[in-house]
Protein backbone atom coordinates (compact mmCIF):
# COMPACT_ATOMS: atom_id res chain seq x y z
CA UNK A 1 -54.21 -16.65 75.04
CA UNK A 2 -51.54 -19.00 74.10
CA UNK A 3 -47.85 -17.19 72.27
CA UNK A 4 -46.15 -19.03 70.03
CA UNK A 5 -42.37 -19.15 70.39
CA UNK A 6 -40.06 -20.24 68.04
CA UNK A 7 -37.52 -22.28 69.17
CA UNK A 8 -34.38 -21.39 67.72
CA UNK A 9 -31.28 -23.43 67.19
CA UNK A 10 -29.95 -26.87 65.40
CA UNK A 11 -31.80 -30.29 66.16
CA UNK A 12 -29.47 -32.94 67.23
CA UNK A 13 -29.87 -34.37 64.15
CA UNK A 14 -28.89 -31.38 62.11
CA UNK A 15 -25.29 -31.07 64.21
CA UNK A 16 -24.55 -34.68 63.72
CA UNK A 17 -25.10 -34.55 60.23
CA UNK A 18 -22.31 -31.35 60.45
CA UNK A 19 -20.13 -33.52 62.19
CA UNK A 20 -20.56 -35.95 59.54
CA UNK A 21 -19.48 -34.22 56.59
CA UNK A 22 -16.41 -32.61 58.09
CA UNK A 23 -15.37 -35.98 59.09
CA UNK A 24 -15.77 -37.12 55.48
CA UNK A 25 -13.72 -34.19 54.41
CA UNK A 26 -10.87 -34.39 56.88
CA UNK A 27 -10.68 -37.91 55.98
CA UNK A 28 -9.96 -36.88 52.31
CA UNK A 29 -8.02 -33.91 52.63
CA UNK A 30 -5.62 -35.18 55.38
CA UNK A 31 -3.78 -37.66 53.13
CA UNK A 32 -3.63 -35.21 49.99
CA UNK A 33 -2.14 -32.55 52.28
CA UNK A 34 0.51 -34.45 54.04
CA UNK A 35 1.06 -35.80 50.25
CA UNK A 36 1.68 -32.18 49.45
CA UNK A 37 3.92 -31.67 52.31
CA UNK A 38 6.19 -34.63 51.82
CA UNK A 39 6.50 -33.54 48.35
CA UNK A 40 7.55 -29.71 49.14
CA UNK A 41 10.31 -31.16 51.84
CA UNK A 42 11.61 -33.17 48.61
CA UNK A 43 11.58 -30.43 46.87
CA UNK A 44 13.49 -28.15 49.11
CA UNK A 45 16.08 -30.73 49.61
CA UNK A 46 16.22 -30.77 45.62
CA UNK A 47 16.95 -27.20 45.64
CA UNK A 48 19.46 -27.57 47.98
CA UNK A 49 21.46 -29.82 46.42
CA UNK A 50 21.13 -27.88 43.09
CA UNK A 51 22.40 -24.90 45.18
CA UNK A 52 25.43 -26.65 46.36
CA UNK A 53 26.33 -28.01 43.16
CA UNK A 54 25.73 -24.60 41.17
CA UNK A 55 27.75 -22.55 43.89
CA UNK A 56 31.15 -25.57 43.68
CA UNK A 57 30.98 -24.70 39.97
CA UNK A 58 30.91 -20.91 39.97
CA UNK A 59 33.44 -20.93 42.86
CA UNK A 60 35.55 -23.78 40.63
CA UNK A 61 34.96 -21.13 37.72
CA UNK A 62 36.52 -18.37 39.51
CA UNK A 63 39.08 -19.73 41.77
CA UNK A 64 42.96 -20.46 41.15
CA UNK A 65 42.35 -23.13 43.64
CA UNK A 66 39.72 -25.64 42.73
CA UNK A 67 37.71 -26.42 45.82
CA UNK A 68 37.12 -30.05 46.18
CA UNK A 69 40.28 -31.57 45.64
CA UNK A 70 38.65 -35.09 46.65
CA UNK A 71 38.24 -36.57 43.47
CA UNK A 72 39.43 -40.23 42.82
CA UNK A 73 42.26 -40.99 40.17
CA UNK A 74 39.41 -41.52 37.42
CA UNK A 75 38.53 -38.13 38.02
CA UNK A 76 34.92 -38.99 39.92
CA UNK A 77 33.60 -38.15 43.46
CA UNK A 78 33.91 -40.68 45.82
CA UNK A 79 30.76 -41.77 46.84
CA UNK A 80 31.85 -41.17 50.55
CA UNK A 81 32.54 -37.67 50.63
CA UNK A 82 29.67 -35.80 52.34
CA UNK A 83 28.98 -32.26 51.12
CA UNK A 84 30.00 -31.06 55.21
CA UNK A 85 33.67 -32.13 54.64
CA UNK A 86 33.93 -31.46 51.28
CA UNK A 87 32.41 -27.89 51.09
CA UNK A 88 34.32 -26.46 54.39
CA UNK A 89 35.97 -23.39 52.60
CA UNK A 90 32.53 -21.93 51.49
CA UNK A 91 30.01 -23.14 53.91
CA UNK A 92 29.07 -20.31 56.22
CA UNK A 93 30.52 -17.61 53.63
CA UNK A 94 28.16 -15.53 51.39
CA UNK A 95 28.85 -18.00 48.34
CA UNK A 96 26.76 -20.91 50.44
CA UNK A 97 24.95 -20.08 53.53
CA UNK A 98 24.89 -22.52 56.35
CA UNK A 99 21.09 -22.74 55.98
CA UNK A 100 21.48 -23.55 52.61
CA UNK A 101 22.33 -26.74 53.20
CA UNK A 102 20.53 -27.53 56.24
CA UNK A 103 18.48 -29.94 55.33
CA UNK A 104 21.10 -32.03 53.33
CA UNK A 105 22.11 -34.13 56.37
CA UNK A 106 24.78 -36.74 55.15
CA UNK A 107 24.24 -36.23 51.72
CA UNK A 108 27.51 -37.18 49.41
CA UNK A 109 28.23 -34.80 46.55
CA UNK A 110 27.91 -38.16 43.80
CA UNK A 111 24.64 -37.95 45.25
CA UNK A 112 24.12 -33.87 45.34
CA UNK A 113 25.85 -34.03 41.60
CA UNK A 114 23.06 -37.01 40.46
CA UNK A 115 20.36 -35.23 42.21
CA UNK A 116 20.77 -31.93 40.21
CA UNK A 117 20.80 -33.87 36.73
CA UNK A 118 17.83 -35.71 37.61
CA UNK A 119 14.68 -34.63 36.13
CA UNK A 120 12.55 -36.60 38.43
CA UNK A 121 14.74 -36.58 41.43
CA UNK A 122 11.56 -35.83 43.85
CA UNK A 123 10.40 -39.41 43.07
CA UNK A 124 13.92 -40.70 43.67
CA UNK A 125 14.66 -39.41 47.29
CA UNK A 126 13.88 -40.52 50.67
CA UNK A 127 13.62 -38.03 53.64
CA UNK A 128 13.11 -38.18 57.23
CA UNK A 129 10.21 -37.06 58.74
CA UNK A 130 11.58 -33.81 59.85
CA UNK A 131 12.50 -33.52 56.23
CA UNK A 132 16.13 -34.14 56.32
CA UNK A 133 17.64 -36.18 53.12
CA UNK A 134 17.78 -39.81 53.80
CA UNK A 135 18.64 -41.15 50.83
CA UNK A 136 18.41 -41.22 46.93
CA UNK A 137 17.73 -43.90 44.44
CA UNK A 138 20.10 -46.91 45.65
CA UNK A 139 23.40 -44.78 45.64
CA UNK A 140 22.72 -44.83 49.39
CA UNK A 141 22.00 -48.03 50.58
CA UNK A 142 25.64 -49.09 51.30
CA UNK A 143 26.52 -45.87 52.82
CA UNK A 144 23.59 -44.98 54.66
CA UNK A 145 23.23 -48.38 56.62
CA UNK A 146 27.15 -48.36 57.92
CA UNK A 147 25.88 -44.84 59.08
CA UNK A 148 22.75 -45.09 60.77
CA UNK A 149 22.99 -46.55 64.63
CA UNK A 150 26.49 -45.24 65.27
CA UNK A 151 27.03 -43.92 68.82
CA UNK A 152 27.50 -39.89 68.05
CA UNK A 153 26.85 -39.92 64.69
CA UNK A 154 24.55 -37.70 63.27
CA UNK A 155 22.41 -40.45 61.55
CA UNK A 156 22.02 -41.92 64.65
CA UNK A 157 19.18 -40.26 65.76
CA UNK A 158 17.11 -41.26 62.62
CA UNK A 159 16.26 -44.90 62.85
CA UNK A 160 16.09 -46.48 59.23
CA UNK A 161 12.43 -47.29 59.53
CA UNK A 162 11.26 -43.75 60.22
CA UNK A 163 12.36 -43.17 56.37
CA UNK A 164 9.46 -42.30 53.68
């Protein structure tokens, strides 16, 4: 007297067709998440430099002593002037936290002060790939080449082709 057994399991055929489809959908989803990634680094940097601007104008608000005493003779921020040296007073205190600027990098404050009245300023900016602000819109250009390749230099660690 003959049992039948059923075999249980997947057929070859059955697992490659598995393989298949999650192939497919990695393919589809990989682009449209790093998409979504890029875009939430802009955005943080974004915040960031709204952060910085909002804090120099309530601490400009409140102080006798206005804190960036950079400005040029028309009254404007040189295009130079990196939020690090200009923002030395309050960095580190408990009106701007260190790690609220961390991911600012070289960023000027014409560029921090056109980033923050920007409505589209995600579109506008360039980041590294660790996230850190590369440039935005053509403001940098200028600036950012002299910077990037100098021996100690903070931008010299980010070559200008790694920029998105």
């Amino acid at each position: 007297m003959k049992l039948n057994k059923k075999k249980k399991g997947f057929t070859l055929i059955e697992l490659m067709a598995v393989i298949a489809i999650v192939a497919i959908l990695a393919a589809v989803l990989v682009p449209t998440v790093s998409g979504y990634i890029n875009r939430s680094k802009k955005s943080a940097i974004v915040t960031q430099a709204r952060t910085v601007v909002n804090a120099v104008e309530s601490y400009n608000a409140t102080s006798e002593n206005p804190l960036i005493e950079t400005l040029t003779d028309s009254g404007e921020l040189p295009i130079s002037t990196t939020l690090v040296s200009a923002l030395p007073s309050i960095v580190g205190t408990d009106i701007l936290d260190l790690n609220a600027i961390s991911k600012l990098g070289n960023m000027t404050l014409a560029e921090a002060k056109a980033i923050n009245f920007d409505s589209d300023a995600i579109k506008n900016l360039k980041i590294y790939p660790d996230g850190v602000f590369a440039r935005y819109k053509e403001l940098r250009v200028a600036a950012h080449t002299e910077l990037v390749g100098e021996e100690g230099s903070e931008q010299a660690k980010y070559p200008v082709t790694n920029i998105k």
